[in-house]
C-alpha atoms as a PDB file:
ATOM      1  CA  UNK A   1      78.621  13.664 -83.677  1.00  0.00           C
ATOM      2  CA  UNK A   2      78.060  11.559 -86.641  1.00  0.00           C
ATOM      3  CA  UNK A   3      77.588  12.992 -90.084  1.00  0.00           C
ATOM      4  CA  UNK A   4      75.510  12.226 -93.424  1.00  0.00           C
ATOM      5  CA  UNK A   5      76.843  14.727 -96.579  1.00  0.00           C
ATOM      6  CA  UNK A   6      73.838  14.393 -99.503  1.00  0.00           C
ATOM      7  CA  UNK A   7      75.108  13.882-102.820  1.00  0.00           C
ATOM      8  CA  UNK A   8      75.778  17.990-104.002  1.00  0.00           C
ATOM      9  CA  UNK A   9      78.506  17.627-101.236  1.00  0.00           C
ATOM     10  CA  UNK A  10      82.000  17.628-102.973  1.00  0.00           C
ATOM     11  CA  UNK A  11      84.070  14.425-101.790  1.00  0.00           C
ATOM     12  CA  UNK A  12      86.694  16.610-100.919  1.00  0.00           C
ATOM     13  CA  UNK A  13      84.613  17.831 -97.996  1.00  0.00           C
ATOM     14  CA  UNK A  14      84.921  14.508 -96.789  1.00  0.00           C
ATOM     15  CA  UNK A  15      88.086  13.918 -97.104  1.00  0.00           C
ATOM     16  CA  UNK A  16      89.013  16.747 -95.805  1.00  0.00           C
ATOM     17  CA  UNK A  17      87.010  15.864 -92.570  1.00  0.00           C
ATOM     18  CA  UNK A  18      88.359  12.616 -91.819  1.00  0.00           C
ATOM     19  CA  UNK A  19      92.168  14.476 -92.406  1.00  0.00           C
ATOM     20  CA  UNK A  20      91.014  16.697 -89.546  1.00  0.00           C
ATOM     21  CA  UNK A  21      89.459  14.214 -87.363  1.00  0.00           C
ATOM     22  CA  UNK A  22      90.452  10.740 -88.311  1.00  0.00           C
ATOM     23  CA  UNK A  23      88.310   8.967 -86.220  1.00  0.00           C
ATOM     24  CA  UNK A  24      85.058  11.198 -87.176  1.00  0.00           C
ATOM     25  CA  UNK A  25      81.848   8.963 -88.175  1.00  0.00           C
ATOM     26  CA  UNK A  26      81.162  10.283 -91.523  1.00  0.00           C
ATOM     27  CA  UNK A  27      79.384   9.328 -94.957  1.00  0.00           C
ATOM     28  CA  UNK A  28      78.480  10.484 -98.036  1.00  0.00           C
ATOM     29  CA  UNK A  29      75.008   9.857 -99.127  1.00  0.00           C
ATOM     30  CA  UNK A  30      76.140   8.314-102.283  1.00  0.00           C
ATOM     31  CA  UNK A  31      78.347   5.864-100.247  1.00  0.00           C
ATOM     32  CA  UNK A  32      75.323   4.333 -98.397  1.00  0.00           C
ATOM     33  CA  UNK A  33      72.707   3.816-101.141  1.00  0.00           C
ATOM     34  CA  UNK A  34      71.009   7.050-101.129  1.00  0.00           C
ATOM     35  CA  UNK A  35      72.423   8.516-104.823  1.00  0.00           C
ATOM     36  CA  UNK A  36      69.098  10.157-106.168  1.00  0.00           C
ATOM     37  CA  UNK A  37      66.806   9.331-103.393  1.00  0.00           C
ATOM     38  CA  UNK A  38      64.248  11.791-102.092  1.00  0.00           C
ATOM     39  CA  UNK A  39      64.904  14.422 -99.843  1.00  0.00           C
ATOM     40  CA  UNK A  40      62.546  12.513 -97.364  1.00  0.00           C
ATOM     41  CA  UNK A  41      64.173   9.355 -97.521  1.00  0.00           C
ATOM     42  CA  UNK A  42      67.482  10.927 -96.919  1.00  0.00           C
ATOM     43  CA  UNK A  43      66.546  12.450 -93.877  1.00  0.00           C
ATOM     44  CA  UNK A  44      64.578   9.798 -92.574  1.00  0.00           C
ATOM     45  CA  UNK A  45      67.849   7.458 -92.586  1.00  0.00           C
ATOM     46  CA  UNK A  46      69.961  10.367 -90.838  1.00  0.00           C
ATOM     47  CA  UNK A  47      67.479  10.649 -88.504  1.00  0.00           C
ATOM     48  CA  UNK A  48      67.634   6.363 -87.777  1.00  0.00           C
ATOM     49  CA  UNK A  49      71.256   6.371 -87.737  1.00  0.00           C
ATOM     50  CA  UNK A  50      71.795  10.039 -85.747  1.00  0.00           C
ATOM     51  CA  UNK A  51      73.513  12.091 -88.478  1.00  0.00           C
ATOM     52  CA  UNK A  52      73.244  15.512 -88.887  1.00  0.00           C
ATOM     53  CA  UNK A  53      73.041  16.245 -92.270  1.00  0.00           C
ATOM     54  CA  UNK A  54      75.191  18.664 -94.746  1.00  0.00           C
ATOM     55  CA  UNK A  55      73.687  19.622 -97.906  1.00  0.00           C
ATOM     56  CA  UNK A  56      73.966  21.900-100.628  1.00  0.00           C
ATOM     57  CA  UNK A  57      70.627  21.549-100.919  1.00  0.00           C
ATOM     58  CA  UNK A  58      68.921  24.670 -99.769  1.00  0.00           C
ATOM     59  CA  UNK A  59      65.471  24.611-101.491  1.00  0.00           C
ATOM     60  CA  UNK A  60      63.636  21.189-100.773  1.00  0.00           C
ATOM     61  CA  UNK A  61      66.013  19.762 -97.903  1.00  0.00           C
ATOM     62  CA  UNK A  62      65.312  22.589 -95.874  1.00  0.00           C
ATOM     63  CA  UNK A  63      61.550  22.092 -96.594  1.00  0.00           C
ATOM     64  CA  UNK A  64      61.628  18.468 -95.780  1.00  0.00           C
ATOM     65  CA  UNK A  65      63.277  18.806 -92.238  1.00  0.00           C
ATOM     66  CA  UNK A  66      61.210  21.409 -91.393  1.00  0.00           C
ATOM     67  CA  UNK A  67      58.344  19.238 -92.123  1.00  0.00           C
ATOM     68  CA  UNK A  68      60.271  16.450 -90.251  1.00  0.00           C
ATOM     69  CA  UNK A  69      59.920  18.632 -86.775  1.00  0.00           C
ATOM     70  CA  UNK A  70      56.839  20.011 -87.680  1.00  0.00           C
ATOM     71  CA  UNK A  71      55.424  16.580 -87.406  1.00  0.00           C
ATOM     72  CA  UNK A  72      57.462  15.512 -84.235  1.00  0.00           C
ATOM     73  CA  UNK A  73      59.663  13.513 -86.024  1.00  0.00           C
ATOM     74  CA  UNK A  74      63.091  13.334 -85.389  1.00  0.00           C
ATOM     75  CA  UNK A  75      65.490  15.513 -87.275  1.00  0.00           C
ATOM     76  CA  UNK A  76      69.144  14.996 -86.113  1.00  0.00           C
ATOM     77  CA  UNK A  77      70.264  18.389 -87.468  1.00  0.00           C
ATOM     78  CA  UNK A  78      70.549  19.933 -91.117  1.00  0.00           C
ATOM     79  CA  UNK A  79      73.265  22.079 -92.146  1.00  0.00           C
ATOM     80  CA  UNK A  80      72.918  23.754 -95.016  1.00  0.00           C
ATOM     81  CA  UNK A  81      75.816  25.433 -97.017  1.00  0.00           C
ATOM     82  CA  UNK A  82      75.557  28.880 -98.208  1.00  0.00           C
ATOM     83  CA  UNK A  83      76.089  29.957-102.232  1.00  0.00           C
ATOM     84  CA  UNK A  84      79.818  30.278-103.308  1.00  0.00           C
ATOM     85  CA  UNK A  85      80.902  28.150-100.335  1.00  0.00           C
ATOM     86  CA  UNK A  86      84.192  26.518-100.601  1.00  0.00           C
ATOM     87  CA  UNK A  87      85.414  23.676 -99.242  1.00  0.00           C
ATOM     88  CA  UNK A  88      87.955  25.114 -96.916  1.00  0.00           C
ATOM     89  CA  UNK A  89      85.042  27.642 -95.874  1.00  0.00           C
ATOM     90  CA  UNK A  90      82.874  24.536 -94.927  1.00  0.00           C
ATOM     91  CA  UNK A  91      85.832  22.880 -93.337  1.00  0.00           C
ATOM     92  CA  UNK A  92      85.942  25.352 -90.926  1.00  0.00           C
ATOM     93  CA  UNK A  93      82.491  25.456 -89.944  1.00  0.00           C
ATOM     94  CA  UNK A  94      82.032  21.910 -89.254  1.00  0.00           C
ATOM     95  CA  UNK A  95      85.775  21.721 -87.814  1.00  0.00           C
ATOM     96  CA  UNK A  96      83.948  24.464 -85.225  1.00  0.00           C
ATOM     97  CA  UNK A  97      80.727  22.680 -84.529  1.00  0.00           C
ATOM     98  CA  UNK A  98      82.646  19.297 -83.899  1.00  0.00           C
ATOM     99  CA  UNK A  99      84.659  21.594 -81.500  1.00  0.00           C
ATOM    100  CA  UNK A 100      81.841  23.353 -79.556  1.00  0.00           C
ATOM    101  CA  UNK A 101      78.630  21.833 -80.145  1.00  0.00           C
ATOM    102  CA  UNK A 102      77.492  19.052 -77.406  1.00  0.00           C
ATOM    103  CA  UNK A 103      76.200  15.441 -78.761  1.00  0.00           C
ATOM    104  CA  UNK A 104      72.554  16.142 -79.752  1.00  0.00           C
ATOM    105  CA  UNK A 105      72.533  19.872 -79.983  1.00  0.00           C
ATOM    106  CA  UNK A 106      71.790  20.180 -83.301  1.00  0.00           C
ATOM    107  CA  UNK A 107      68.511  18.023 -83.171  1.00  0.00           C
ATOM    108  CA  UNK A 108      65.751  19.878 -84.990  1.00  0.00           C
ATOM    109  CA  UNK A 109      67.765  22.506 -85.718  1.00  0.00           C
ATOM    110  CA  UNK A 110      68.342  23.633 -89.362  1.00  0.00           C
ATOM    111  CA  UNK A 111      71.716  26.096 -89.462  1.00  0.00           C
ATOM    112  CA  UNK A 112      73.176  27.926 -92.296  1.00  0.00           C
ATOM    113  CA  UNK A 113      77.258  27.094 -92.798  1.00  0.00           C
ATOM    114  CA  UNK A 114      79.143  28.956 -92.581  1.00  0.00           C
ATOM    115  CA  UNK A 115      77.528  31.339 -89.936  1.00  0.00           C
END
């Protein structure tokens, strides 16, 4: 499973990712030339490169992947964070989807972390 974190995703989430799972595929959106871009544009470039996306971002990035499978387009997988969640909180839930979700799972699927 490959990963995208948008911008409102603390570094330290990443970080703390690749401690956990060194050899983990993951970027922050800021990292790949996506600072400030639209929510659209965002997704659209998880959904070329197969990254599920983590966001903060519960109001439009929501909106734009369920427009995204509304239309038939591919959606790798959002996962939106919750209010007042920490990083160790988010660590968990990610460390337990890269644990028991199978590659693909999460396509079209928008999920609330932690569950």
């Amino acid at each position: 499973m490959k990963f995208l974190l948008d911008e409102n995703v603390e570094a330290a989430v990443l970080r703390g990712l690749l401690r956990l799972y060194p050899g983990l595929d993951a970027v922050r959106a800021v990292d790949v030339g996506l600072a400030g871009e639209p929510d659209g544009k965002v997704l659209a470039w998880a959904a070329r490169e197969g990254r599920v996306v983590v966001s903060r971002d519960r109001a439009t990035m929501g909106l734009g992947a369920a427009r995204r499978i509304e239309a038939g387009e591919r959606m790798s997988g959002l996962l939106l964070i919750r209010r007042g969640v920490g990083t160790g909180e988010i660590l968990r839930a990610l460390a337990l989807i890269l644990e028991c979700a199978e590659e693909g799972e999460l396509e079209g699927v928008i999920e609330y972390i932690p569950f």
